[in-house]
N, C-alpha and C. Protein backbone atom coordinates (compact mmCIF):
# COMPACT_ATOMS: atom_id res chain seq x y z
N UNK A 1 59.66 4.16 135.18
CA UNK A 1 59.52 5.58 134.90
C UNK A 1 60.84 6.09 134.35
N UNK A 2 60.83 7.09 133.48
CA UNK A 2 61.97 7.22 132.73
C UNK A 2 61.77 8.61 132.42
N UNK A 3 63.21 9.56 132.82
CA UNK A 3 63.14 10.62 132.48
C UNK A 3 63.63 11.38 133.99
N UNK A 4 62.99 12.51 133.99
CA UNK A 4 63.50 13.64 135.26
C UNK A 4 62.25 13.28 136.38
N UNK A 5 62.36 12.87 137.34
CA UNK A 5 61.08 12.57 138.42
C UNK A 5 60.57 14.09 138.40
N UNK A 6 60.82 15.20 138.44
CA UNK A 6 60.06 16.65 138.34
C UNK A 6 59.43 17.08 137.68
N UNK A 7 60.13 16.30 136.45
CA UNK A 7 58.88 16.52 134.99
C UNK A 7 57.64 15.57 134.97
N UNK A 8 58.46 14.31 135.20
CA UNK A 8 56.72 13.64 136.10
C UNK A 8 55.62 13.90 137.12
N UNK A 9 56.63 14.41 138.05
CA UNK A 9 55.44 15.18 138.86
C UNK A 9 54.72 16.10 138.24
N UNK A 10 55.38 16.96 137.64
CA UNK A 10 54.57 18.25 136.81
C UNK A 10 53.37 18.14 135.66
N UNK A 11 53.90 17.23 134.98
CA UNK A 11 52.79 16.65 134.16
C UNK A 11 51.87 15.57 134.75
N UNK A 12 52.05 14.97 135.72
CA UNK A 12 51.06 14.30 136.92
C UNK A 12 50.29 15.29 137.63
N UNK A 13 50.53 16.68 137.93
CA UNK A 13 49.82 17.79 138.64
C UNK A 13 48.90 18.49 136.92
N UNK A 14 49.36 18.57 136.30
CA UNK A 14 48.87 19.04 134.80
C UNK A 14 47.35 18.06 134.52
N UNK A 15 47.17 17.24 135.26
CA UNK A 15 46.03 16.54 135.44
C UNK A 15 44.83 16.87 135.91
N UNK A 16 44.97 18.10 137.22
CA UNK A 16 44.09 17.85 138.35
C UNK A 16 43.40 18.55 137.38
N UNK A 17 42.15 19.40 138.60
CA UNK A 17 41.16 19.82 138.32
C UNK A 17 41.60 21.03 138.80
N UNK A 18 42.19 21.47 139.95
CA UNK A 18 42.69 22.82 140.14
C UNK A 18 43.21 23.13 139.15
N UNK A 19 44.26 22.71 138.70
CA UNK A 19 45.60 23.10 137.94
C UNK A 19 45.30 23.71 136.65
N UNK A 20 43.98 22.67 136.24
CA UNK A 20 43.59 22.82 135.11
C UNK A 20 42.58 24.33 134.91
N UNK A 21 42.28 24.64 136.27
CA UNK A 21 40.96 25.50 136.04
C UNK A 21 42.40 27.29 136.01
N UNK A 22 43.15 26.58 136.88
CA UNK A 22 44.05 28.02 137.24
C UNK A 22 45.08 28.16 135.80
N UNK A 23 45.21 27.36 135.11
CA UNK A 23 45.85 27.11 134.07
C UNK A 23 45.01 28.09 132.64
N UNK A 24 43.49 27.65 132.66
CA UNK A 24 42.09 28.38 131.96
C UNK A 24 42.23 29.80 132.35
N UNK A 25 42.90 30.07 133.71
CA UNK A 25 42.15 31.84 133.71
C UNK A 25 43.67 32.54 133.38
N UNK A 26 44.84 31.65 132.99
CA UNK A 26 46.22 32.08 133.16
C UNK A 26 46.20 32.43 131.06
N UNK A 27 45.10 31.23 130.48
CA UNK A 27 45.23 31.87 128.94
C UNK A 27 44.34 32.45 129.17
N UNK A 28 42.98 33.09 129.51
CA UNK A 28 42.19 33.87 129.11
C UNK A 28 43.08 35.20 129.85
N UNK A 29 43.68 35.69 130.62
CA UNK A 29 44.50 37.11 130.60
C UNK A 29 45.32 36.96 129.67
N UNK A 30 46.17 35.90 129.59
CA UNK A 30 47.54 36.10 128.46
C UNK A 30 47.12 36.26 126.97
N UNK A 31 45.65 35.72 126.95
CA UNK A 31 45.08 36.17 124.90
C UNK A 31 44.59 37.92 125.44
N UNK A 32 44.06 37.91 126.45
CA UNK A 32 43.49 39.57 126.85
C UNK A 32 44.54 40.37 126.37
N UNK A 33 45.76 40.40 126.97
CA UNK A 33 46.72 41.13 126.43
C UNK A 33 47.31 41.27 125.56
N UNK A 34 47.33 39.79 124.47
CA UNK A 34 47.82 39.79 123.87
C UNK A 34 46.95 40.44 122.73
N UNK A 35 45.44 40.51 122.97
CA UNK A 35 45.18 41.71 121.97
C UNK A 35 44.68 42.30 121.90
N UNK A 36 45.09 42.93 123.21
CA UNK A 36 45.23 44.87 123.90
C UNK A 36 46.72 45.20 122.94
N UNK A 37 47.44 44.57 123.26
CA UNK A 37 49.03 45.07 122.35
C UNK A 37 49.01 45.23 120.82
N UNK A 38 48.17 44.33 120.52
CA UNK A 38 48.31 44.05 119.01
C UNK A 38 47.40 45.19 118.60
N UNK A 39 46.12 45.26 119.18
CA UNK A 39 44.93 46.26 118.62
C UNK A 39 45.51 48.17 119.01
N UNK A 40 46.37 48.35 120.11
CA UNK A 40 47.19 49.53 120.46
C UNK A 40 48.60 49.28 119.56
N UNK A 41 49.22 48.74 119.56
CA UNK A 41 50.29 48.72 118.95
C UNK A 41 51.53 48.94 120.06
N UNK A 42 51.00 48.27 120.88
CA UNK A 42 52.26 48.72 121.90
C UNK A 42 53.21 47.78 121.96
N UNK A 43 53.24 47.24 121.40
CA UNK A 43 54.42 46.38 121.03
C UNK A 43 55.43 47.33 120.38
N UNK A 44 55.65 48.12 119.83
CA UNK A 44 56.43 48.92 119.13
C UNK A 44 56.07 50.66 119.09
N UNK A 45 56.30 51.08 120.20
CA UNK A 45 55.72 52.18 119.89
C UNK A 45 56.91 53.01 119.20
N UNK A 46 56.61 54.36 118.66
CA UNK A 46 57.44 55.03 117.74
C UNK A 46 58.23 56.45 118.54
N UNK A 47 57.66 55.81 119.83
CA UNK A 47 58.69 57.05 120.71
C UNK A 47 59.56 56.99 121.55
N UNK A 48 60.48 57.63 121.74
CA UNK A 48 61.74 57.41 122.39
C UNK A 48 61.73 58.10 123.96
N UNK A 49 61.99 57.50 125.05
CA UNK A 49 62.16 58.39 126.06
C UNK A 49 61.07 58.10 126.55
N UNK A 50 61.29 57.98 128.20
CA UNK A 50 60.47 57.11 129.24
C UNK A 50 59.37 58.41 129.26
N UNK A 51 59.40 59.64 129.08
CA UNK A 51 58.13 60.00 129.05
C UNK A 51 56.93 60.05 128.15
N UNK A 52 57.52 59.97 126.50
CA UNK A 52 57.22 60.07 125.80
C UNK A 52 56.17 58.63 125.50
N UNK A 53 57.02 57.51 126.14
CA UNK A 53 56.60 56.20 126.18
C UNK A 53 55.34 56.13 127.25
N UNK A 54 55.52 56.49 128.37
CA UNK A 54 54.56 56.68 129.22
C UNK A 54 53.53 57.22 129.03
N UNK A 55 53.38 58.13 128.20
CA UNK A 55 52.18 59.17 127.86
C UNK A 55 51.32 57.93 126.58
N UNK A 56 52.47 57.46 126.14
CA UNK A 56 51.96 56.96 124.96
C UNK A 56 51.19 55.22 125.59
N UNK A 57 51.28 54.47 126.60
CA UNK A 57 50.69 53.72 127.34
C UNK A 57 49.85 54.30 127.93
N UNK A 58 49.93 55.30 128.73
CA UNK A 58 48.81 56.21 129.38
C UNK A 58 46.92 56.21 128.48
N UNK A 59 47.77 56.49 126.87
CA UNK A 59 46.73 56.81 126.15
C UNK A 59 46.06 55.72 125.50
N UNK A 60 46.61 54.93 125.36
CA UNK A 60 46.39 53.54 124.87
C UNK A 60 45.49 53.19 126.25
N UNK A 61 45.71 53.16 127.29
CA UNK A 61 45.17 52.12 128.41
C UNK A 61 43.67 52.91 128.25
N UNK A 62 43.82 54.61 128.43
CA UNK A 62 42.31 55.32 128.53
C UNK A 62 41.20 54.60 127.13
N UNK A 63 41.90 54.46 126.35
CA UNK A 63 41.11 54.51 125.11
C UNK A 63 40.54 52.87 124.79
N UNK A 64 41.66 51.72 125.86
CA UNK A 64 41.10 50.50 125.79
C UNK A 64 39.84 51.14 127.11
N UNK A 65 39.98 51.29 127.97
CA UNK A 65 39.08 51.85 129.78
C UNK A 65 37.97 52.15 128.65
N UNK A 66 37.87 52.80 127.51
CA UNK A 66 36.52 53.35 127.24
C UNK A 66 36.19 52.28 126.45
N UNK A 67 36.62 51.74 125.65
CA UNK A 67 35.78 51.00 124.58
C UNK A 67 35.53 49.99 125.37
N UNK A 68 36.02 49.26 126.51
CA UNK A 68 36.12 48.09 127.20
C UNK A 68 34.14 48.90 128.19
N UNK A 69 34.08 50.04 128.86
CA UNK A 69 33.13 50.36 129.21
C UNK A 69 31.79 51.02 128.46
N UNK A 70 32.21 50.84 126.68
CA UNK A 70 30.92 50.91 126.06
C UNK A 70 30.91 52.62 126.00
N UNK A 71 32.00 53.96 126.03
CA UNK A 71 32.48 54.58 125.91
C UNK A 71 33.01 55.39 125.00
N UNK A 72 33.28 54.33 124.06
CA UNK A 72 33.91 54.50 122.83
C UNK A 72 33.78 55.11 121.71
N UNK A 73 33.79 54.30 120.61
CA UNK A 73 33.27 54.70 119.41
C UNK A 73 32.22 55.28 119.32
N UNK A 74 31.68 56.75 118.94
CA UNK A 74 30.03 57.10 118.57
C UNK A 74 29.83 57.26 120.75
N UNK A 75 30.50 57.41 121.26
CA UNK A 75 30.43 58.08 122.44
C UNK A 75 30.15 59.60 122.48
């Protein structure tokens, strides 16, 4: 065996069947968000100042809450 024994273990656990299933629900949130951000734009918003920013997540989250509950568009 050759290399770091921790990185072997880790990629020896990268095997199971747990690992693998908890690994599945760890990308299906991390693509979720990743395009909640992209489709809001909150990656960059254009306002300065923790309230201004806050209001501006606030409104983004209501407006994903509705389209996510069928809410939305033609509501």
């Amino acid at each position: 065996m050759r290399g770091n024994p921790r990185c072997h273990s880790s990629r020896s656990e990268q095997t199971t069947d747990r690992w693998q299933a908890e690994y599945a629900l760890r990308v299906g949130v991390e693509g979720a968000i990743s395009q909640v951000l992209d489709a809001t734009g909150l990656r960059r918003t254009r306002y300065r100042g923790l309230s201004e920013v806050t209001l501006r997540h606030a409104c983004s989250a209501t407006a994903i809450a509705r389209t996510t509950y069928g809410k939305g568009a033609g509501a």
